[in-house]
Protein backbone atom coordinates (compact mmCIF):
# COMPACT_ATOMS: atom_id res chain seq x y z
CA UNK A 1 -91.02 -1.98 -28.32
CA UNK A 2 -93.71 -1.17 -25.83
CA UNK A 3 -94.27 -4.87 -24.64
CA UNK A 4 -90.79 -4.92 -24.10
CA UNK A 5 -90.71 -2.05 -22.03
CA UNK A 6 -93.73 -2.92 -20.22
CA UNK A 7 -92.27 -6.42 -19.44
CA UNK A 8 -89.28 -4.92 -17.74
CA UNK A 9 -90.95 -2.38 -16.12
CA UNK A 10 -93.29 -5.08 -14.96
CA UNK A 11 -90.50 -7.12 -13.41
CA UNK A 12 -88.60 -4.24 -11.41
CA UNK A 13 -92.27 -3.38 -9.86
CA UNK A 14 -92.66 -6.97 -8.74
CA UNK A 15 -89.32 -7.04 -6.17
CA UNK A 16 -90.49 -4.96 -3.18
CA UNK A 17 -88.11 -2.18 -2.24
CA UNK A 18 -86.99 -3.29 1.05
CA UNK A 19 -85.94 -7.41 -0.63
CA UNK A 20 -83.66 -5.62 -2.62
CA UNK A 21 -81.08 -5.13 0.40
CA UNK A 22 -80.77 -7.29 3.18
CA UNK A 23 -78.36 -6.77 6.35
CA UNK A 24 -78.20 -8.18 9.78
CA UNK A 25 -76.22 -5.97 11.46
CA UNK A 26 -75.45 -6.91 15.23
CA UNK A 27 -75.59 -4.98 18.58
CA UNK A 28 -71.80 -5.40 18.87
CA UNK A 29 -70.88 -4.03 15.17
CA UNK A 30 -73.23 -0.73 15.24
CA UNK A 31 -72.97 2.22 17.56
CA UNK A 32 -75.65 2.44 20.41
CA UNK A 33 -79.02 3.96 19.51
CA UNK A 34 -78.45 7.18 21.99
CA UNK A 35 -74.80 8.19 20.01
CA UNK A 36 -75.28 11.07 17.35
CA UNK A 37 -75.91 9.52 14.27
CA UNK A 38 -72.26 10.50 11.70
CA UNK A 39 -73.27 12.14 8.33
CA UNK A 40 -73.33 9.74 5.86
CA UNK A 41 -70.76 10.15 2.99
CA UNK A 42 -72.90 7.26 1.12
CA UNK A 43 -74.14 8.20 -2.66
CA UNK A 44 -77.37 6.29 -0.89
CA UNK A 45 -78.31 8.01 2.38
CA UNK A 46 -80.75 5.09 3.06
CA UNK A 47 -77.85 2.64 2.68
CA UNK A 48 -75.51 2.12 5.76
CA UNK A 49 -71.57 3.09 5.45
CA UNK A 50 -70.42 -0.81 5.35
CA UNK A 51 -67.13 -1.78 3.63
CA UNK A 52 -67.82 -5.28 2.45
CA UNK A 53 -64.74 -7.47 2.12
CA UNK A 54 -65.07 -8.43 -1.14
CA UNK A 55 -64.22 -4.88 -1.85
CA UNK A 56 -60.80 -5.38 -0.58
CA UNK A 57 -57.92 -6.81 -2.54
CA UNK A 58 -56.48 -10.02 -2.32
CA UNK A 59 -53.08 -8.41 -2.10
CA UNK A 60 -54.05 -6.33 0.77
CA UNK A 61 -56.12 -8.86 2.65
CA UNK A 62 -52.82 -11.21 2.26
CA UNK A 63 -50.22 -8.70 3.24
CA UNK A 64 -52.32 -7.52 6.67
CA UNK A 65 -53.36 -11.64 6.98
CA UNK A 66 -48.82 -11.98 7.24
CA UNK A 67 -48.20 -8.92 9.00
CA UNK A 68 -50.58 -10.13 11.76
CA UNK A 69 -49.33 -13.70 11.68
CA UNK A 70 -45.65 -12.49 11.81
CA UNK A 71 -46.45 -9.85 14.59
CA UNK A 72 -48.07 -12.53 16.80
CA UNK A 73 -45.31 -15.07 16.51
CA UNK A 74 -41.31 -14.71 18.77
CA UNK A 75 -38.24 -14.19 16.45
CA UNK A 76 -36.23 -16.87 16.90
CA UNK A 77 -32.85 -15.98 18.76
CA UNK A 78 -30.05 -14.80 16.55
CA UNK A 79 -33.00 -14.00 13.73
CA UNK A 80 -34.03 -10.32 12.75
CA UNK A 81 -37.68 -9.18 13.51
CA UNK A 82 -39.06 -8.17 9.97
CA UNK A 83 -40.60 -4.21 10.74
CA UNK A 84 -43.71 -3.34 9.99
CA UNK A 85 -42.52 -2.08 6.54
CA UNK A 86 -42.10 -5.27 5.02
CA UNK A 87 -43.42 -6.12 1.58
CA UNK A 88 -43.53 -9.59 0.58
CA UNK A 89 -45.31 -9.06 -2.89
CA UNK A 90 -42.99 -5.85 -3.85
CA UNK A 91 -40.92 -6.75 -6.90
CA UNK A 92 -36.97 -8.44 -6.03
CA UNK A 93 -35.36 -5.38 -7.53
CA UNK A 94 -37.79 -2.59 -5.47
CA UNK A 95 -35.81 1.12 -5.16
CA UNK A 96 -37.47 3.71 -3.65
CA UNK A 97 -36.03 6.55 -4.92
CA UNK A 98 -32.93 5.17 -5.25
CA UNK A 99 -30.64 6.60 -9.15
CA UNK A 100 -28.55 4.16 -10.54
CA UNK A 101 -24.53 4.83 -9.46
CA UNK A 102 -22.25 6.12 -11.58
CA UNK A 103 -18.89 5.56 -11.48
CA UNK A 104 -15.36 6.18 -13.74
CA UNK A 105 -14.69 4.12 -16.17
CA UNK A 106 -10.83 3.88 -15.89
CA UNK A 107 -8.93 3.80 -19.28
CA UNK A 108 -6.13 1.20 -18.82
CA UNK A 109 -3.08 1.95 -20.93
CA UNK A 110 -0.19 -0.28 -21.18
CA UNK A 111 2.71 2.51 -21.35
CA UNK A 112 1.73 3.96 -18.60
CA UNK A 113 1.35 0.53 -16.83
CA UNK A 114 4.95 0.30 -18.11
CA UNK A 115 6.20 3.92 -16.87
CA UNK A 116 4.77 2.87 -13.55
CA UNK A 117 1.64 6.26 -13.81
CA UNK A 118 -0.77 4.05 -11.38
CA UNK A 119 -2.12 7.86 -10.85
CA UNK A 120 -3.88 8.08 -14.21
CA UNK A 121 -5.88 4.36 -13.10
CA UNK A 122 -6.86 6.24 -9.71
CA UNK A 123 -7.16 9.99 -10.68
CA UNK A 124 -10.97 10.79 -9.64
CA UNK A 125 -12.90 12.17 -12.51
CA UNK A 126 -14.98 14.13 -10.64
CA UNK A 127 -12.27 17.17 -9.56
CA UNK A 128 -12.69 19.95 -10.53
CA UNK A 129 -10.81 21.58 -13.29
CA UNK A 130 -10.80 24.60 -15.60
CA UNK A 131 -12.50 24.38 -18.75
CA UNK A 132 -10.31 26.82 -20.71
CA UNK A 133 -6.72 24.79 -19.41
CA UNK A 134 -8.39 21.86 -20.59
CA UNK A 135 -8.99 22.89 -24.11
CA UNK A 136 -5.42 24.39 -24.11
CA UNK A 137 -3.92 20.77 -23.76
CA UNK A 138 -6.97 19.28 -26.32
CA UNK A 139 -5.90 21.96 -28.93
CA UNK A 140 -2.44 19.69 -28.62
CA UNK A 141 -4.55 16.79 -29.67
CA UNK A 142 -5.80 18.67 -32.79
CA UNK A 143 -2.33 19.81 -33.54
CA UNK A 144 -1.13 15.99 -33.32
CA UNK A 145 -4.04 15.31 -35.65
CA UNK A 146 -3.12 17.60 -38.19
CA UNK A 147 0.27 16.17 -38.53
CA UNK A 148 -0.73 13.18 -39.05
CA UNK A 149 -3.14 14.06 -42.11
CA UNK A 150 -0.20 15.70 -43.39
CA UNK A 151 1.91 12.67 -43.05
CA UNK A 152 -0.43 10.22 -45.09
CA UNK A 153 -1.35 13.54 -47.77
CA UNK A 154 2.16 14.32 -47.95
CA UNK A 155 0.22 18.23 -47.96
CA UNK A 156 2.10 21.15 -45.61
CA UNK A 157 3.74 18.14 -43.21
CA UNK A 158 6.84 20.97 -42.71
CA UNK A 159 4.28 23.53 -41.73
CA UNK A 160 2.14 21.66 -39.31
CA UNK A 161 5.64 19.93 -37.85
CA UNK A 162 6.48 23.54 -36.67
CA UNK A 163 3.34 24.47 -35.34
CA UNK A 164 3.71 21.34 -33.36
CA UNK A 165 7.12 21.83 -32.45
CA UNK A 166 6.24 25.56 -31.05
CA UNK A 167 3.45 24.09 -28.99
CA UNK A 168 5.54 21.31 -27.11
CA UNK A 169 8.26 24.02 -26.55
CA UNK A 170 5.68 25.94 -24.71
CA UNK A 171 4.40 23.26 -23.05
CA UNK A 172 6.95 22.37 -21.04
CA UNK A 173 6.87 25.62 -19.11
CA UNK A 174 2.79 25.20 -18.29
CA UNK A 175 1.99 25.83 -14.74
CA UNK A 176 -1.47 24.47 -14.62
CA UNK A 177 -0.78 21.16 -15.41
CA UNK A 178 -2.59 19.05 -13.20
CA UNK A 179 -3.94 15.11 -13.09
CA UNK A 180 -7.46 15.75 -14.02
CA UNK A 181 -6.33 17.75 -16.60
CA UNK A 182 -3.83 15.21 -18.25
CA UNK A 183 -7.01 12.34 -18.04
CA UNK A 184 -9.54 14.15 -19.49
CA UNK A 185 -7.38 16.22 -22.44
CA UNK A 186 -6.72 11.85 -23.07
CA UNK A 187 -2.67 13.20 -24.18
CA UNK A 188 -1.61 10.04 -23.18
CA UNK A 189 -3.68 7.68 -25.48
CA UNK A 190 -2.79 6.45 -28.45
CA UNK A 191 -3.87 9.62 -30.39
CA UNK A 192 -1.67 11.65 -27.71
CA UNK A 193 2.31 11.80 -27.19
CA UNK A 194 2.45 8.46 -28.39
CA UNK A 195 1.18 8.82 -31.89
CA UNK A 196 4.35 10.88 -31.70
CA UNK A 197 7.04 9.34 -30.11
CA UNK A 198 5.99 6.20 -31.46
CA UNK A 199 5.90 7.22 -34.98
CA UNK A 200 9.01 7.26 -37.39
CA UNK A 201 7.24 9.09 -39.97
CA UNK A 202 7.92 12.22 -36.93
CA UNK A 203 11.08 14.44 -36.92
CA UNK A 204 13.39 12.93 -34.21
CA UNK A 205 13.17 16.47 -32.57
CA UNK A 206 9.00 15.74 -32.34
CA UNK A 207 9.55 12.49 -31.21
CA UNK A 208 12.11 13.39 -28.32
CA UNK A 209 10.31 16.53 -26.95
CA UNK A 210 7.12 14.46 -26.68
CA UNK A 211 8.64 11.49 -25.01
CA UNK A 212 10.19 13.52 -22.55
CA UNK A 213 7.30 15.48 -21.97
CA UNK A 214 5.34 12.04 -21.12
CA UNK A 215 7.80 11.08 -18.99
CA UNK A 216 7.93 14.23 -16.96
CA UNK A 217 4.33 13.98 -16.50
CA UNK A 218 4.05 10.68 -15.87
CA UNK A 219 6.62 11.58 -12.79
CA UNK A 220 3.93 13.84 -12.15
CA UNK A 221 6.21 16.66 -12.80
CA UNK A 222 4.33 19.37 -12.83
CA UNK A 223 6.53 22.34 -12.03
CA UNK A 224 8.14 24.03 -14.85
CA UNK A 225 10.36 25.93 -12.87
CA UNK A 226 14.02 24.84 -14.18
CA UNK A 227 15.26 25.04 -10.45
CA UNK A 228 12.75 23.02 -9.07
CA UNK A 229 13.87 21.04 -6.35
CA UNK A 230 17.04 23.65 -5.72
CA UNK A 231 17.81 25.72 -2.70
CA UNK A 232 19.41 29.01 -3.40
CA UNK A 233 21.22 30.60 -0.53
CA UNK A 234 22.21 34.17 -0.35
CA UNK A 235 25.71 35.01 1.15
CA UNK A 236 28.82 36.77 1.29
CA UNK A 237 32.63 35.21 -0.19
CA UNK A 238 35.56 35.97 0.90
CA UNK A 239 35.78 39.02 -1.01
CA UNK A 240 32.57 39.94 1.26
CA UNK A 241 30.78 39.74 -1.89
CA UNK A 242 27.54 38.37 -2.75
CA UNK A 243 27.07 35.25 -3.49
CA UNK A 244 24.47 32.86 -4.27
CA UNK A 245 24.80 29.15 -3.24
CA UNK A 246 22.98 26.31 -4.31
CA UNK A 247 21.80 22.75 -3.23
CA UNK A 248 19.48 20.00 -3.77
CA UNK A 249 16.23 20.60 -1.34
CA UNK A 250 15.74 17.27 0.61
CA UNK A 251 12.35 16.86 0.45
CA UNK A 252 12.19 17.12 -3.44
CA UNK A 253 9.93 14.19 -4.01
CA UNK A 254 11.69 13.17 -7.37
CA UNK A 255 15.05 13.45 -7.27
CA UNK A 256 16.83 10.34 -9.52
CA UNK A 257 20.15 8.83 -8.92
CA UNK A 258 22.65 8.72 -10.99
CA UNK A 259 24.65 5.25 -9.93
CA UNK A 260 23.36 3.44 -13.14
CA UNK A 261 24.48 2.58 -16.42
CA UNK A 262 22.74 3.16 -19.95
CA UNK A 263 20.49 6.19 -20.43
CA UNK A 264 17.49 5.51 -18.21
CA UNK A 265 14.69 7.84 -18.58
CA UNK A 266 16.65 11.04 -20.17
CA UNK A 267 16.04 11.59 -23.61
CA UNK A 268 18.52 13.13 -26.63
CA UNK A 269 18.90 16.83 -26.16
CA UNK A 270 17.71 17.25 -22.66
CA UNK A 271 18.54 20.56 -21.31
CA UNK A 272 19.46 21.97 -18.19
CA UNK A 273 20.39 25.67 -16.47
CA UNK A 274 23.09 24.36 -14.15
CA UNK A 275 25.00 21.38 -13.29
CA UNK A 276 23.62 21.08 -10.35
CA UNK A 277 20.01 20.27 -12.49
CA UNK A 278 21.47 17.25 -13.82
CA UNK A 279 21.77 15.71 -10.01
CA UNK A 280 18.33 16.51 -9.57
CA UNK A 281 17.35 14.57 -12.59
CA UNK A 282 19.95 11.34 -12.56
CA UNK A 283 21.68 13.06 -15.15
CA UNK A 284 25.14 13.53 -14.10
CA UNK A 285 26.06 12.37 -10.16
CA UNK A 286 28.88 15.36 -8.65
CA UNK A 287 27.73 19.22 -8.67
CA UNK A 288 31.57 19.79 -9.14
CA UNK A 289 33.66 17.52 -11.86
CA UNK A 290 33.16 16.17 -15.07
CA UNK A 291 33.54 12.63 -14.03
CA UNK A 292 31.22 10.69 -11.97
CA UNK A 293 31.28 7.13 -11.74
CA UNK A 294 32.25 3.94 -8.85
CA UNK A 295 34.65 2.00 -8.09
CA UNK A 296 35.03 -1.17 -10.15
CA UNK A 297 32.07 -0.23 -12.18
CA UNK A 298 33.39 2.38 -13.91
CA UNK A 299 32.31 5.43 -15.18
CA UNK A 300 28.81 6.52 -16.04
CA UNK A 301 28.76 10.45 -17.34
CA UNK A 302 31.44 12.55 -17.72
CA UNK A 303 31.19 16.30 -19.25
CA UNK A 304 32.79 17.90 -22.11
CA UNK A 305 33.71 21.88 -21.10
CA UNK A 306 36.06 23.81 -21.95
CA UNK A 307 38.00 23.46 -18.66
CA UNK A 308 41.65 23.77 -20.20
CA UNK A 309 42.00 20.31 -20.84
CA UNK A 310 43.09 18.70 -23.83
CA UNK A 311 40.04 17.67 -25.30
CA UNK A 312 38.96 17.62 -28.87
CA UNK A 313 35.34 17.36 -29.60
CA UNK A 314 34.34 16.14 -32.98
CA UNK A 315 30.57 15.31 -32.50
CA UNK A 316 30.17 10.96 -33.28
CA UNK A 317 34.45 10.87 -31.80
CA UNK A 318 35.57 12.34 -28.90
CA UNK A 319 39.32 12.98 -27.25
CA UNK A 320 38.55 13.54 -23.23
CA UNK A 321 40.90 13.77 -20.98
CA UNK A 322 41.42 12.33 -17.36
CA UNK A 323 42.84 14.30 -14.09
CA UNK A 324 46.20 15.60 -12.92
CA UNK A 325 47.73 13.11 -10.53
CA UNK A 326 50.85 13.18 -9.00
CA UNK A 327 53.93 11.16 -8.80
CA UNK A 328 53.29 9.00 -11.79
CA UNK A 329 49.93 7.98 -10.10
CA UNK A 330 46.83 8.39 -11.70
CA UNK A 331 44.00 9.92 -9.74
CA UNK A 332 40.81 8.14 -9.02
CA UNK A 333 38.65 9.64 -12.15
CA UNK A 334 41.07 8.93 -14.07
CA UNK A 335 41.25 5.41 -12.70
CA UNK A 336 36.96 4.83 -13.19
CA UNK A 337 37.89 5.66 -17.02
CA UNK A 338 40.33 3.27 -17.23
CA UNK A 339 37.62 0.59 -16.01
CA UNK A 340 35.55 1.88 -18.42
CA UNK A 341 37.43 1.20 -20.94
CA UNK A 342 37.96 -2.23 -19.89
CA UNK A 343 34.60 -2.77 -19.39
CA UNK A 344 33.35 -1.71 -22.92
CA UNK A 345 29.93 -0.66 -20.69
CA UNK A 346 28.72 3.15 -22.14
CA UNK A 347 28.99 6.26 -21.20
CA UNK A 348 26.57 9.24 -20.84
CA UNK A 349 28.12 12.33 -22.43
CA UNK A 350 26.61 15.83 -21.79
CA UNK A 351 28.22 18.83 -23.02
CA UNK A 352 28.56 22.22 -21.59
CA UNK A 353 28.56 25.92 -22.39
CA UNK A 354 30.81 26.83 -19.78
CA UNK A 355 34.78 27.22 -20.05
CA UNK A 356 36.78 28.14 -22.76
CA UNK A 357 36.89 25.93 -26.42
CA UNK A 358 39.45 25.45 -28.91
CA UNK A 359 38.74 24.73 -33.11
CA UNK A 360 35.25 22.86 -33.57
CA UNK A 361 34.53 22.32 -29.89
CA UNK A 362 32.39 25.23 -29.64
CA UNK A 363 30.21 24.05 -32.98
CA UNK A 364 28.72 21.26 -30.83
CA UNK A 365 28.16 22.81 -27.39
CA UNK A 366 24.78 24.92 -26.47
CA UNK A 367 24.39 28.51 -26.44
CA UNK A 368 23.75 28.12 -22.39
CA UNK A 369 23.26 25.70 -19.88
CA UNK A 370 24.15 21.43 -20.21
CA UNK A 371 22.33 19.34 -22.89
CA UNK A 372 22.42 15.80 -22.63
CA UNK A 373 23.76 14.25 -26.24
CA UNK A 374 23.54 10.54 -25.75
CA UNK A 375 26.01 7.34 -25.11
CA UNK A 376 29.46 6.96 -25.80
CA UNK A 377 31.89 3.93 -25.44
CA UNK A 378 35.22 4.40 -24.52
CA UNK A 379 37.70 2.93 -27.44
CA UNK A 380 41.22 3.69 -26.63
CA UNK A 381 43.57 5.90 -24.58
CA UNK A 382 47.11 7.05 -24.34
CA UNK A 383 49.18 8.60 -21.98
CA UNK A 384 50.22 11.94 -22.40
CA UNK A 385 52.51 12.77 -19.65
CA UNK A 386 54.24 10.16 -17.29
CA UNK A 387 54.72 12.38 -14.21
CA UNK A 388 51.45 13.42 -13.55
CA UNK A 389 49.64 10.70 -15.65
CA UNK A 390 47.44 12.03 -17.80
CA UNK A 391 45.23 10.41 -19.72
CA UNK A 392 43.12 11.27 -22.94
CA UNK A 393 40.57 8.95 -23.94
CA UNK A 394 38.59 7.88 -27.04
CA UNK A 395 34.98 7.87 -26.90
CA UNK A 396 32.71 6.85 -30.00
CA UNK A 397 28.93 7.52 -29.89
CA UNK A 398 27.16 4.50 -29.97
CA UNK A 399 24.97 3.60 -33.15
CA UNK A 400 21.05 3.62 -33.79
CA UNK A 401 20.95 7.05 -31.90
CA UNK A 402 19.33 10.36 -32.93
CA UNK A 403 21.26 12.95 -33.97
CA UNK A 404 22.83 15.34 -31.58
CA UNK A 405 20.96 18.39 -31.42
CA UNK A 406 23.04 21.27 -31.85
CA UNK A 407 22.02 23.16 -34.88
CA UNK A 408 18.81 23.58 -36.81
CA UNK A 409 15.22 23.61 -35.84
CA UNK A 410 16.06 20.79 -33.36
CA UNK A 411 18.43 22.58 -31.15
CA UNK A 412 18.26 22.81 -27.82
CA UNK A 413 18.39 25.26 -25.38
CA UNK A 414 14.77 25.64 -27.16
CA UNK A 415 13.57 29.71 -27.79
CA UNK A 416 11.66 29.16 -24.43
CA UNK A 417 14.17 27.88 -22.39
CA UNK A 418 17.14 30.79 -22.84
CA UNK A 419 13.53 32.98 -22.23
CA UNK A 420 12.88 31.10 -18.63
CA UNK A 421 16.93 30.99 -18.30
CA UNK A 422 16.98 35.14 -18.67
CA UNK A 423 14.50 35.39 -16.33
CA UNK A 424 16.74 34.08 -14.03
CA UNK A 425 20.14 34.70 -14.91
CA UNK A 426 20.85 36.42 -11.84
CA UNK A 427 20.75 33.53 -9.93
CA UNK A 428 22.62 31.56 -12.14
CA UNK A 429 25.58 33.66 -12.16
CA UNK A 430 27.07 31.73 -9.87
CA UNK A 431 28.26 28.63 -10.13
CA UNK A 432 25.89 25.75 -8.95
């Protein structure tokens, strides 16, 4: 062990101390003999400062050798200078502090495709919204839920049916209702209104209220108010009474006509305040009349009052009669029946609570307001006087319909509508 350390030691002593490093430094590379001398930062004092330039990287020594290069050389015309900033050897997929983007996934559903809702595809996910009005309309999901486990257990299905019913009574006089809300509460997937409406194993009452409470919404109908999109007037009759008088506002973004045949978008037992309302909705076309309809098409709604007329209503059959005319002429309502009945095309019956009624007629009318109760098709008439040609005609409802809802859980004017109608009863004492 000590030869072998003598040996070593041997060999260090035999390099002299000044072969070990060997520089040739130039005149033009070092700093004049009469400059201060800098402090060396060297870990050997004795050692210049030099940076050899092997210590340098071959990455760096490349990138300054084509910065240089590039810097010396024109840009050809129509060609962008590279800046100074460029970094050939940085990976093709570099950020610099750059987060990945977000962005809303949009959940495509064919019904509302269908019901032409292009607002759910674009409604941006990022607006605001309150959290508790959101859970309000997700507790509707839950209750949805819960009737369906009672459907397949066959456990409490008439209990959970009326807690659901209650809820989409109230819900149709919300006032927060808005298009974030509707998205994110998801009511209109498949676990939403539609596992409703789409769903025999539902009371027809469940699956109406939630089909027209889709369709509303998918209007993006979001006031409640039942005179939406009415004008009320105050003035004075000819009594120099007051009076209220009412009319459709102009701007009222979705007002539907009623020049069409069939049902369209209203659903069995829709309700409304005043007869005016059904304008607004496509319901019924004349504020005034229980006939509305065109020439050589027919007629397409009538309504059944109590307007001391003739009529007999019997629910599924009803006798309704046409106008006074004069001189052995009819008039022209009673005219667009009589091409109704030639057509064979249907009819759109609503019935009213205003006027007086006779026998059963009153059994089938609601407590307030119109309701609408479905098609009919005119199937026979006869005259009943000559002179002034008066008409009464036959009308059948037409089959595969739900049942009209007068009686029963099912009726309509709901609990919460003759509570919004109270509230303003004043203004509907009037006619509209």
């Amino acid at each position: 062990m000590a030869a072998r350390s003598s040996r070593f030691g041997a060999r260090a002593q035999s390099v002299p101390t000044s072969d070990m490093i060997k520089l040739e430094i130039n005149d033009e590379d070092h700093k004049s003999q009469d400059a201060p001398a800098e402090e060396s930062t060297s870990r050997f004092p004795n050692v210049p400062n030099v940076q050899y330039p092997g210590l340098k990287s071959a990455r760096k020594r490349k990138r300054a050798d084509v910065t240089d290069s590039k810097s010396d050389v024109e840009p050809a015309a129509g060609s962008k200078k590279l800046k100074s900033s460029h970094r050939p050897f940085a990976p093709r997929e570099y950020r610099r502090n750059r987060r990945a983007s977000t962005g809303h996934k949009k959940t495509v559903n064919t019904r509302l495709t269908k019901h032409g809702a292009d607002w759910y595809h674009e409604t941006n996910m990022f607006d605001m919204y309150n959290r508790a009005e959101l859970n309000t309309l997700k507790y509707t999901r839950e209750l949805i839920a819960n009737c369906v486990r009672a459907i397949e257990t066959g456990i409490d299905k008439e209990v959970q049916f009326s807690i659901l019913r209650r809820r989409l009574h109230q819900m149709e006089f919300y006032d927060f209702v808005t298009e974030i809300l509707v998205v994110r509460s998801k009511l209109f997937e498949d676990d939403g209104f539609a596992a409703v409406f789409d769903s025999v194993s539902f009371p027809f009452d469940l699956r109406a209220d939630a089909l027209m409470l889709f369709k509303r919404w998918a209007r993006r109908q979001w006031d409640p108010d039942l005179l939406r999109g009415i004008v009320t007037k105050k003035g004075a009759n000819n009594k120099e009474q007051t009076s209220n008088s009412k009319s459709l506002d102009k701007d009222y973004p979705h007002k539907v006509a009623a020049n069409y045949r069939g049902a369209g978008d209203l659903v069995n037992g829709q309700w409304w305040p005043l007869q005016i309302c059904t304008i607004r909705d496509g319901a019924h076309g004349m504020a005034e009349g229980g006939i509305y309809g065109q020439v050589k098409r027919g007629v397409y709604s009538i309504i059944l009052s109590g307007g001391g007329y003739a009529d007999i209503d019997e629910g599924d059959i009803i006798q309704y009669c046409g106008t006074s005319g004069e001189e052995n002429k009819p008039t022209a309502f009673t005219e667009r029946m009589l091409e109704s009945a030639a057509l064979k095309e249907p009819v759109r019956v609503l019935r009213s609570a205003s006027g007086g009624f006779v026998n059963k007629q009153v059994l089938f009318r609601p407590i307030k307001g119109l309701r609408y109760d479905g098609l009919y098709k005119i199937t026979g008439y006869e005259l009943l006087h000559q002179g002034t040609a008066m008409y009464r005609f036959t009308l059948e409802r037409c089959p595969n319909q739900d049942p009209i809802r007068y009686r029963g859980p099912e009726a309509r004017p709901t609990e919460e509508e003759l509570s919004a109608y109270r509230k303003i009863e004043n203004l509907l004492k009037t006619s509209g």
